[in-house]
C-alpha atoms as a PDB file:
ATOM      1  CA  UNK A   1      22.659 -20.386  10.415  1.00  0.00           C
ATOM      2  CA  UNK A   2      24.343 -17.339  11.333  1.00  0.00           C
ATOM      3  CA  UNK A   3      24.047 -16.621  15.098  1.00  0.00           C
ATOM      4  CA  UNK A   4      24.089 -13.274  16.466  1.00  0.00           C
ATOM      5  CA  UNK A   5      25.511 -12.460  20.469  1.00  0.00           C
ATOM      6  CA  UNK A   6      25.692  -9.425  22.462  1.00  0.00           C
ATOM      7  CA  UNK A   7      28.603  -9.428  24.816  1.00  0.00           C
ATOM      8  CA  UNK A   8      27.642  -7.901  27.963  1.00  0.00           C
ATOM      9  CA  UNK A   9      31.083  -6.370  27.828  1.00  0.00           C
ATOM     10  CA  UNK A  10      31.734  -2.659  27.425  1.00  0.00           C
ATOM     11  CA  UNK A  11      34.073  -1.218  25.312  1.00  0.00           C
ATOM     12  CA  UNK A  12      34.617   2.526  25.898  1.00  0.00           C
ATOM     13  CA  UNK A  13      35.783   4.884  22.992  1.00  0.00           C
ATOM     14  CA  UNK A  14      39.220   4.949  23.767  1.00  0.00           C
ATOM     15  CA  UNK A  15      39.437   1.177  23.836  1.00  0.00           C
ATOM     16  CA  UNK A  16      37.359   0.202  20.552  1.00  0.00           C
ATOM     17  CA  UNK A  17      39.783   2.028  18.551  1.00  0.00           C
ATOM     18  CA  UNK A  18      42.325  -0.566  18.736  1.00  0.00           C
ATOM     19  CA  UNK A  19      41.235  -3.031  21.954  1.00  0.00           C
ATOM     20  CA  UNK A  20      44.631  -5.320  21.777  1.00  0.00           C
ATOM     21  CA  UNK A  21      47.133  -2.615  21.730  1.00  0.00           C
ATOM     22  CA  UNK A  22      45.201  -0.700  24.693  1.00  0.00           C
ATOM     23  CA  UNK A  23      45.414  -4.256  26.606  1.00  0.00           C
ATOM     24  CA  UNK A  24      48.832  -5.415  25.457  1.00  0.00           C
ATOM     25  CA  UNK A  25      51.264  -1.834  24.654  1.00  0.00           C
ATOM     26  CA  UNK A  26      53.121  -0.606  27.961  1.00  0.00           C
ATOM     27  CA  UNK A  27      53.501   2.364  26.335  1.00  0.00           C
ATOM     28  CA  UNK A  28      49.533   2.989  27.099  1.00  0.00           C
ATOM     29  CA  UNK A  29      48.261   4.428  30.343  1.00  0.00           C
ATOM     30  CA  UNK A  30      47.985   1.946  33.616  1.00  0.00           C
ATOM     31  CA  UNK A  31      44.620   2.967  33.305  1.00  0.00           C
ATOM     32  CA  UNK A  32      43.962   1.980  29.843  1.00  0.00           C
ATOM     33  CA  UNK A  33      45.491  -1.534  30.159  1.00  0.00           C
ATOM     34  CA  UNK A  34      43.301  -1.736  33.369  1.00  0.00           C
ATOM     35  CA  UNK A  35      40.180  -0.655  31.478  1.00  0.00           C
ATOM     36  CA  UNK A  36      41.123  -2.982  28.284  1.00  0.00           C
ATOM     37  CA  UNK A  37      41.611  -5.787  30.482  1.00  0.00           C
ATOM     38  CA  UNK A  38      38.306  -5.485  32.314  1.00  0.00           C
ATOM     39  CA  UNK A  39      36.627  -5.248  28.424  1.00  0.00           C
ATOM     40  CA  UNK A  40      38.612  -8.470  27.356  1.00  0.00           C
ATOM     41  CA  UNK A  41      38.075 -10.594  31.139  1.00  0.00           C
ATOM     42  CA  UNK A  42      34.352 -10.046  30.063  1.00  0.00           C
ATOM     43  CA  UNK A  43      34.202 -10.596  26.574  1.00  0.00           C
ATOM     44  CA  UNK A  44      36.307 -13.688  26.867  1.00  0.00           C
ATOM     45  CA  UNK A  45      33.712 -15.080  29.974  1.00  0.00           C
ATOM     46  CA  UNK A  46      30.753 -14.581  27.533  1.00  0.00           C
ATOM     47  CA  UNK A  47      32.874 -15.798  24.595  1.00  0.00           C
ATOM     48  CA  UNK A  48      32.480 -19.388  26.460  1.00  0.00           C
ATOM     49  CA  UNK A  49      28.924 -18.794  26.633  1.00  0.00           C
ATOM     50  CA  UNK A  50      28.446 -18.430  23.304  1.00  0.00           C
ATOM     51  CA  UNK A  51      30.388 -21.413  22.210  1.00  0.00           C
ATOM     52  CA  UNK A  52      28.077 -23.336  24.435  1.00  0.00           C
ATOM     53  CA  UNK A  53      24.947 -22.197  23.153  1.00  0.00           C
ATOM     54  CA  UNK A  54      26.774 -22.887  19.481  1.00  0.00           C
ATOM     55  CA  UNK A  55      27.202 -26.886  20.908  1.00  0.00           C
ATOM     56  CA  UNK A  56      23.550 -26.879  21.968  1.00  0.00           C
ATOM     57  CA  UNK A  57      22.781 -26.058  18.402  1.00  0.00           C
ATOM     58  CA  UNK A  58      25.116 -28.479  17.042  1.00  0.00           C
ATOM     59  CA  UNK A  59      23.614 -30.689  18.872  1.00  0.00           C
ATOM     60  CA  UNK A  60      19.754 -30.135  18.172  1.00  0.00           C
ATOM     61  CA  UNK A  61      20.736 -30.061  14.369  1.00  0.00           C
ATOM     62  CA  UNK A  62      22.283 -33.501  15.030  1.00  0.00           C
ATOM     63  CA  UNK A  63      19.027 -34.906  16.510  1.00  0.00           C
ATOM     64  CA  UNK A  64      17.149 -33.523  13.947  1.00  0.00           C
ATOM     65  CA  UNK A  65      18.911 -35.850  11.215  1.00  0.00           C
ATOM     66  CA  UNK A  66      21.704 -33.402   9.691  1.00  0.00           C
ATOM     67  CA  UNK A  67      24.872 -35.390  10.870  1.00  0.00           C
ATOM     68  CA  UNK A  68      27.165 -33.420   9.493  1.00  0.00           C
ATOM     69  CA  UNK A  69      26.076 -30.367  10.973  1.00  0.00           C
ATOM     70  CA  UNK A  70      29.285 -28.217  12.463  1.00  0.00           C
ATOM     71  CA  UNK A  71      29.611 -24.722  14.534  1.00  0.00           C
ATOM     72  CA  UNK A  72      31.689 -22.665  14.345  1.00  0.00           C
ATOM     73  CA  UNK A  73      33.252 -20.529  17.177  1.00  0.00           C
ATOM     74  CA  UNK A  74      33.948 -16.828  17.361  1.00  0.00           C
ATOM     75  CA  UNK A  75      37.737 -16.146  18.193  1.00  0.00           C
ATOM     76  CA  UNK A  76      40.046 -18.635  19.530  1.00  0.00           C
ATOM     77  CA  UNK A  77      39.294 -21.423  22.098  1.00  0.00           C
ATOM     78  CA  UNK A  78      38.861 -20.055  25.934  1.00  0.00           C
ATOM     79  CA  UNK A  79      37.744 -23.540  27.104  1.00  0.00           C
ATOM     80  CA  UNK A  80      40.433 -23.751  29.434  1.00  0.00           C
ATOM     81  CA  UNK A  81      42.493 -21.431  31.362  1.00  0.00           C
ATOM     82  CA  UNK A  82      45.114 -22.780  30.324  1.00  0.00           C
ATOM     83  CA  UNK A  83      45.362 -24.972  26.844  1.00  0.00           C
ATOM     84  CA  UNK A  84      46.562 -28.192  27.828  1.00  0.00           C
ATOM     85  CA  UNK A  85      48.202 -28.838  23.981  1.00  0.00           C
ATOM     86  CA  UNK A  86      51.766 -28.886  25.023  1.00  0.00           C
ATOM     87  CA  UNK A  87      51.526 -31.806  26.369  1.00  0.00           C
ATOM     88  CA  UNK A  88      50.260 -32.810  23.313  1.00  0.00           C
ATOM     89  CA  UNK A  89      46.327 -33.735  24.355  1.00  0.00           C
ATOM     90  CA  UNK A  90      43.136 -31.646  23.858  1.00  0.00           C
ATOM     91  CA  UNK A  91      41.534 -31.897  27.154  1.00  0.00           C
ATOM     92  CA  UNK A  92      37.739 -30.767  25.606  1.00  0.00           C
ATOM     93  CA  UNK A  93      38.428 -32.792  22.365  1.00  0.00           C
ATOM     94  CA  UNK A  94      34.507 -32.952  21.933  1.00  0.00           C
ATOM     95  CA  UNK A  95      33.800 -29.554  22.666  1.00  0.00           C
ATOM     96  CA  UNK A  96      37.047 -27.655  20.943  1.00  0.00           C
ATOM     97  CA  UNK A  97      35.707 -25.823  17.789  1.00  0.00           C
ATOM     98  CA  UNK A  98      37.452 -23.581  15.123  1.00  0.00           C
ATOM     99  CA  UNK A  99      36.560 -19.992  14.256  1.00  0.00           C
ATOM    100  CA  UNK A 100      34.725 -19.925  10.760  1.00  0.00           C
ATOM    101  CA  UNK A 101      37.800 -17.555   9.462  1.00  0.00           C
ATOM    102  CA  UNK A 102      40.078 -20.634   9.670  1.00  0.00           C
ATOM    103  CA  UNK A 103      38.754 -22.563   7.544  1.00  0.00           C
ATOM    104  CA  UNK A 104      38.280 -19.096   5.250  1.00  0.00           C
ATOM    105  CA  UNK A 105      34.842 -17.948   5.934  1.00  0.00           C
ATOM    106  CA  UNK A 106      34.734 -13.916   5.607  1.00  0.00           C
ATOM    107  CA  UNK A 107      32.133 -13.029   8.127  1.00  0.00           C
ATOM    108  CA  UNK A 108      32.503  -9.683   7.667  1.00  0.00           C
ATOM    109  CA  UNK A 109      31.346 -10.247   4.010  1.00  0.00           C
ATOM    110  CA  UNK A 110      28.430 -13.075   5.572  1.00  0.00           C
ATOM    111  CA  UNK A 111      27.207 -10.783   8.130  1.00  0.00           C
ATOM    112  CA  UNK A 112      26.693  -8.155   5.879  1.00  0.00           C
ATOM    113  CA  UNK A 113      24.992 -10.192   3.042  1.00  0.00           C
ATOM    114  CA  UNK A 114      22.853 -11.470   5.808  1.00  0.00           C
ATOM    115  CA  UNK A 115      21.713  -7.557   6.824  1.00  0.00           C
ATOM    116  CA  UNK A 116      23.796  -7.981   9.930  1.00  0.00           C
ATOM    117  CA  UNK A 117      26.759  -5.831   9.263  1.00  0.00           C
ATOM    118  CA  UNK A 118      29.606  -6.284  11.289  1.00  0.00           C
ATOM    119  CA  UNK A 119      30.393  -2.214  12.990  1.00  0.00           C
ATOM    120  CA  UNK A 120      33.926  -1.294  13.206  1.00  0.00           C
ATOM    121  CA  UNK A 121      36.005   0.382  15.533  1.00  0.00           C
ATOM    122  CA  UNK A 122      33.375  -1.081  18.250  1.00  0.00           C
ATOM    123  CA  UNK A 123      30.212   0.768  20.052  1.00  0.00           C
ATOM    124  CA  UNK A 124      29.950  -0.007  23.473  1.00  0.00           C
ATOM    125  CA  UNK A 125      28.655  -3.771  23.623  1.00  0.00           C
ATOM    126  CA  UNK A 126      30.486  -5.956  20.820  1.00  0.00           C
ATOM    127  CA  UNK A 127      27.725  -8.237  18.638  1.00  0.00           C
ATOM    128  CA  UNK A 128      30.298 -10.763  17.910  1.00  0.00           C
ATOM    129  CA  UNK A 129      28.676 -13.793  15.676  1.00  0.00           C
ATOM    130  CA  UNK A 130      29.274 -17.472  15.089  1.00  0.00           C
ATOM    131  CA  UNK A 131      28.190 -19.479  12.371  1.00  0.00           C
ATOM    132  CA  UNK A 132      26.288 -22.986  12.494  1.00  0.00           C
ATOM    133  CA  UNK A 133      26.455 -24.990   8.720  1.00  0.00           C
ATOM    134  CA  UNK A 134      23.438 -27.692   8.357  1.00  0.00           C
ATOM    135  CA  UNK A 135      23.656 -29.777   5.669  1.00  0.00           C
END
């Protein structure tokens, strides 16, 4: 099941053409970083909602007799502020999911044989997507 989102974040021209460099470079702008921040504080928020609503699937695909249903999660974990692995412990062990790209899913390629390209540079509100495999 291929789930799509809409982040309620905003990325302006400027910062879709290249959102980690605006955020990250100190050559750019004070304003730029500021703006690329704000863009990445609220996709990152919503990015925790969606892996959520991915569990919840999980979940209800459990209960509905496929065991060995898994979700995936879009991006890297943002269940904590801070990852607690150097101390060598996953504090949200049961929650903690892996983007489908590490275990070498192209969703580029699956959203678009789905009819759900994936649009880049961005256009204002990211559709980011996550991917939930039923047995």
């Amino acid at each position: 099941m291929l789930v799509k989102f809409r982040s309620p974040a905003i990325a302006d021209e400027e910062i879709a053409k290249a959102p980690y460099k605006t955020w990250l470079d100190p050559t750019e702008s004070e304003e730029t970083r500021e703006k690329a921040a704000k863009f990445w504080e609220e996709y990152f928020d919503y990015s925790k909602k969606m892996a959520s609503a991915m569990l919840e699937l999980e979940k209800a695909a459990f209960n509905e007799g496929f065991t060995f249903a898994v979700a995936f999660v879009n991006g890297s974990c943002r269940l904590c502020e801070k990852c607690n692995v150097e101390k060598g412990i996953c504090i949200h062990s049961n929650m903690a999911r892996i983007p489908e790209h590490a275990v070498g899913i192209n969703m580029k390629k699956t959203a678009a044989e789905s009819g759900m390209p994936l649009e880049f540079p961005i256009k204002g509100q990211p559709e980011p997507m996550s991917l939930l495999l039923i047995d």
